[in-house]
C-alpha atoms as a PDB file:
ATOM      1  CA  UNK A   1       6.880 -11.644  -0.328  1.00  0.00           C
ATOM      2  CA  UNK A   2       8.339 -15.251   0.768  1.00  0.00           C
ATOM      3  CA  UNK A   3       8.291 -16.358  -3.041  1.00  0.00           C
ATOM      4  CA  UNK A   4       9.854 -13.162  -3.923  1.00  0.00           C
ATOM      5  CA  UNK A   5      12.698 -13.953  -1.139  1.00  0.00           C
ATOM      6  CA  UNK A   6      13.257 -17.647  -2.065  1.00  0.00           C
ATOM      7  CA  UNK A   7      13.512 -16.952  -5.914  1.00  0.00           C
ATOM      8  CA  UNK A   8      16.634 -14.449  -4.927  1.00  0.00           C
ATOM      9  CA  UNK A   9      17.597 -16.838  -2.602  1.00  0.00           C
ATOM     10  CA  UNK A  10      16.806 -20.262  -2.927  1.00  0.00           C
ATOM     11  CA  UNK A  11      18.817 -21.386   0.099  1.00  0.00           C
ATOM     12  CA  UNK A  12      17.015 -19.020   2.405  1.00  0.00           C
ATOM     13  CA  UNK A  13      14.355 -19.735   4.971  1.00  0.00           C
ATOM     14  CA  UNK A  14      11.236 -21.766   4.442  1.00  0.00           C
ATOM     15  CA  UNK A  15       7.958 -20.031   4.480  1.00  0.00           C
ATOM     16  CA  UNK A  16       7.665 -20.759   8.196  1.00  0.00           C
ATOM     17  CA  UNK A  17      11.157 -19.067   9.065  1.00  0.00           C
ATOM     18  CA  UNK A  18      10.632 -16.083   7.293  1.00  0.00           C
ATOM     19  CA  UNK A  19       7.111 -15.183   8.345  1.00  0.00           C
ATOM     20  CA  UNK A  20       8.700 -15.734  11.836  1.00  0.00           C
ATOM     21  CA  UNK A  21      11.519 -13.013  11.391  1.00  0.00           C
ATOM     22  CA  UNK A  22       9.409 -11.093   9.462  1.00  0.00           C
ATOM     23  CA  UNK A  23       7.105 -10.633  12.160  1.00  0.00           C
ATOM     24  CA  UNK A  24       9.425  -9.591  14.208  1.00  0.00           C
ATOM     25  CA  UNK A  25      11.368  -7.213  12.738  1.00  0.00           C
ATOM     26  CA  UNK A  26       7.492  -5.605  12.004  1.00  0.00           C
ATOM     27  CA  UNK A  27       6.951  -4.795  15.434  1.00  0.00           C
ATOM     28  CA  UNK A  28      10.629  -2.856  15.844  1.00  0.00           C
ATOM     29  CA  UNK A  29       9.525  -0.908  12.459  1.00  0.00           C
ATOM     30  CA  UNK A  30       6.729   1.827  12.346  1.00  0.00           C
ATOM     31  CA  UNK A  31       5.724   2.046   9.033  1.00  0.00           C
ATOM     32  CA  UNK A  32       3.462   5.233   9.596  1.00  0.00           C
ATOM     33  CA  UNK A  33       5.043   8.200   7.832  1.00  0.00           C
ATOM     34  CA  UNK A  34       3.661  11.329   9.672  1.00  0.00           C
ATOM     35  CA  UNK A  35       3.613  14.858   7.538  1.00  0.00           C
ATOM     36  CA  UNK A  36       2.086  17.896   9.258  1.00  0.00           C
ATOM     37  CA  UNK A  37       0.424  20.089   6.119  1.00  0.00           C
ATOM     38  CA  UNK A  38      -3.008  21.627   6.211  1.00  0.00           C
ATOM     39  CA  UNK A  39      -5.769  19.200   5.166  1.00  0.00           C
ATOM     40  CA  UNK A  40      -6.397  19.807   2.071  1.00  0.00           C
ATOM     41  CA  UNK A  41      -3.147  21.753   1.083  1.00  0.00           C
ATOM     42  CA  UNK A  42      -2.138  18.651  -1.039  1.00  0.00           C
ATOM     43  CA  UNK A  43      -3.012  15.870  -3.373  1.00  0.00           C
ATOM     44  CA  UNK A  44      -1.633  12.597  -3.055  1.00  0.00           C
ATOM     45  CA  UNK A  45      -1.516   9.902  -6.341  1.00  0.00           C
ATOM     46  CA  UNK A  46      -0.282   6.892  -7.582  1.00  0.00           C
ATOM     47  CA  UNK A  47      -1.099   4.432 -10.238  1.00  0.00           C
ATOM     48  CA  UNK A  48      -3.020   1.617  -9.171  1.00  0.00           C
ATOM     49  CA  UNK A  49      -2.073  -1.020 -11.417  1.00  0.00           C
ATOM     50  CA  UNK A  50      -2.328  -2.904 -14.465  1.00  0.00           C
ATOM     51  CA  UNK A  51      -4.145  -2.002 -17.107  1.00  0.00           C
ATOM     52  CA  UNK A  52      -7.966  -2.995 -16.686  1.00  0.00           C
ATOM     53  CA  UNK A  53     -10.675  -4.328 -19.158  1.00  0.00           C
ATOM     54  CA  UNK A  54     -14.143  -2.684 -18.543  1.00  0.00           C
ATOM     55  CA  UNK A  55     -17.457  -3.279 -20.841  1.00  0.00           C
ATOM     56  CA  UNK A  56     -19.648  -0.508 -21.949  1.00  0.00           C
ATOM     57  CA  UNK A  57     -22.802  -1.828 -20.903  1.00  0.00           C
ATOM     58  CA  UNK A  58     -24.392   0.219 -23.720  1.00  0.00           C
ATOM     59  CA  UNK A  59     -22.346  -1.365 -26.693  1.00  0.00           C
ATOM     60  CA  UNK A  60     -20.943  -3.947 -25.238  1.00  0.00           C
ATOM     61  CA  UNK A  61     -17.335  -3.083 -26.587  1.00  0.00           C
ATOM     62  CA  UNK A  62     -14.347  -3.904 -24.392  1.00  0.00           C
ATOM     63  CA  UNK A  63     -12.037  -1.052 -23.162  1.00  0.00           C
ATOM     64  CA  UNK A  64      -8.744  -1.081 -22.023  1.00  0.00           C
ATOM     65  CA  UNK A  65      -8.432   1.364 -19.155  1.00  0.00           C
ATOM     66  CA  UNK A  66      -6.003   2.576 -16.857  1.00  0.00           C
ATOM     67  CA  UNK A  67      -6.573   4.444 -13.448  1.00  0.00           C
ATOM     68  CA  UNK A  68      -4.656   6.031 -10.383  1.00  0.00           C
ATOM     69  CA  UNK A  69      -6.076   6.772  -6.941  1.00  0.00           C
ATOM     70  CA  UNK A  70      -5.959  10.334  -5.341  1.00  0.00           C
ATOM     71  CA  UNK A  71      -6.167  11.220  -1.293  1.00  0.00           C
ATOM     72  CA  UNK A  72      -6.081  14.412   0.031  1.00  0.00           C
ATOM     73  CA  UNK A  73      -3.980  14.710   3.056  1.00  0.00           C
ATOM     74  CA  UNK A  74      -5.124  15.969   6.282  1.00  0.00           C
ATOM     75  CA  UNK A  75      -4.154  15.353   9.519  1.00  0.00           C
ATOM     76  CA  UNK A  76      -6.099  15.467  13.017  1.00  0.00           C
ATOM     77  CA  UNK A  77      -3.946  14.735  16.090  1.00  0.00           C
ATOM     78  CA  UNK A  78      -6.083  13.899  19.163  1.00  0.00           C
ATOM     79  CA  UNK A  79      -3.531  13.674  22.249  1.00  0.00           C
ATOM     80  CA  UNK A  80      -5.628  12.292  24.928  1.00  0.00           C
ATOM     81  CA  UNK A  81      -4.401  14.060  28.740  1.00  0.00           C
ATOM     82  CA  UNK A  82      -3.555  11.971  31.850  1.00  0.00           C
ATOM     83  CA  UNK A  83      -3.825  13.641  35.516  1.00  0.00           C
END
């Protein structure tokens, strides 16, 4: 993400500097995005990438392949009690 920043920014902060402020601005974030659904009600995908090579390891010919991953969402919320 630093060489990202610095190639915007070349006058920004070293590597050092920015993993410090990055930190910290991390633990004032929550980057947990809570959906109440019923599990199972939905399907969640997105591509995962660049296209891949695989080998058929019964002809040996090279294929160019692309994939996405898919979740299905559930949630279980455990709320622990205090006396």
């Amino acid at each position: 993400m630093w060489k990202q920043y610095i190639a915007v920014n070349p006058d920004g902060y070293r590597s050092s500097q920015f993993d410090h402020h990055y930190k910290t601005w991390g633990k004032r974030v929550n980057p947990v995005m809570l959906m109440n659904h019923k599990a199972g009600d939905k399907m969640y995908v997105d591509y995962a990438g660049k296209t891949r090579s695989i080998i058929d390891k019964d002809t040996g010919e090279i294929k160019e392949v692309q994939f996405s991953v898919a979740i299905l969402g559930a949630r279980h919320t455990c709320m622990p009690k205090f006396l």
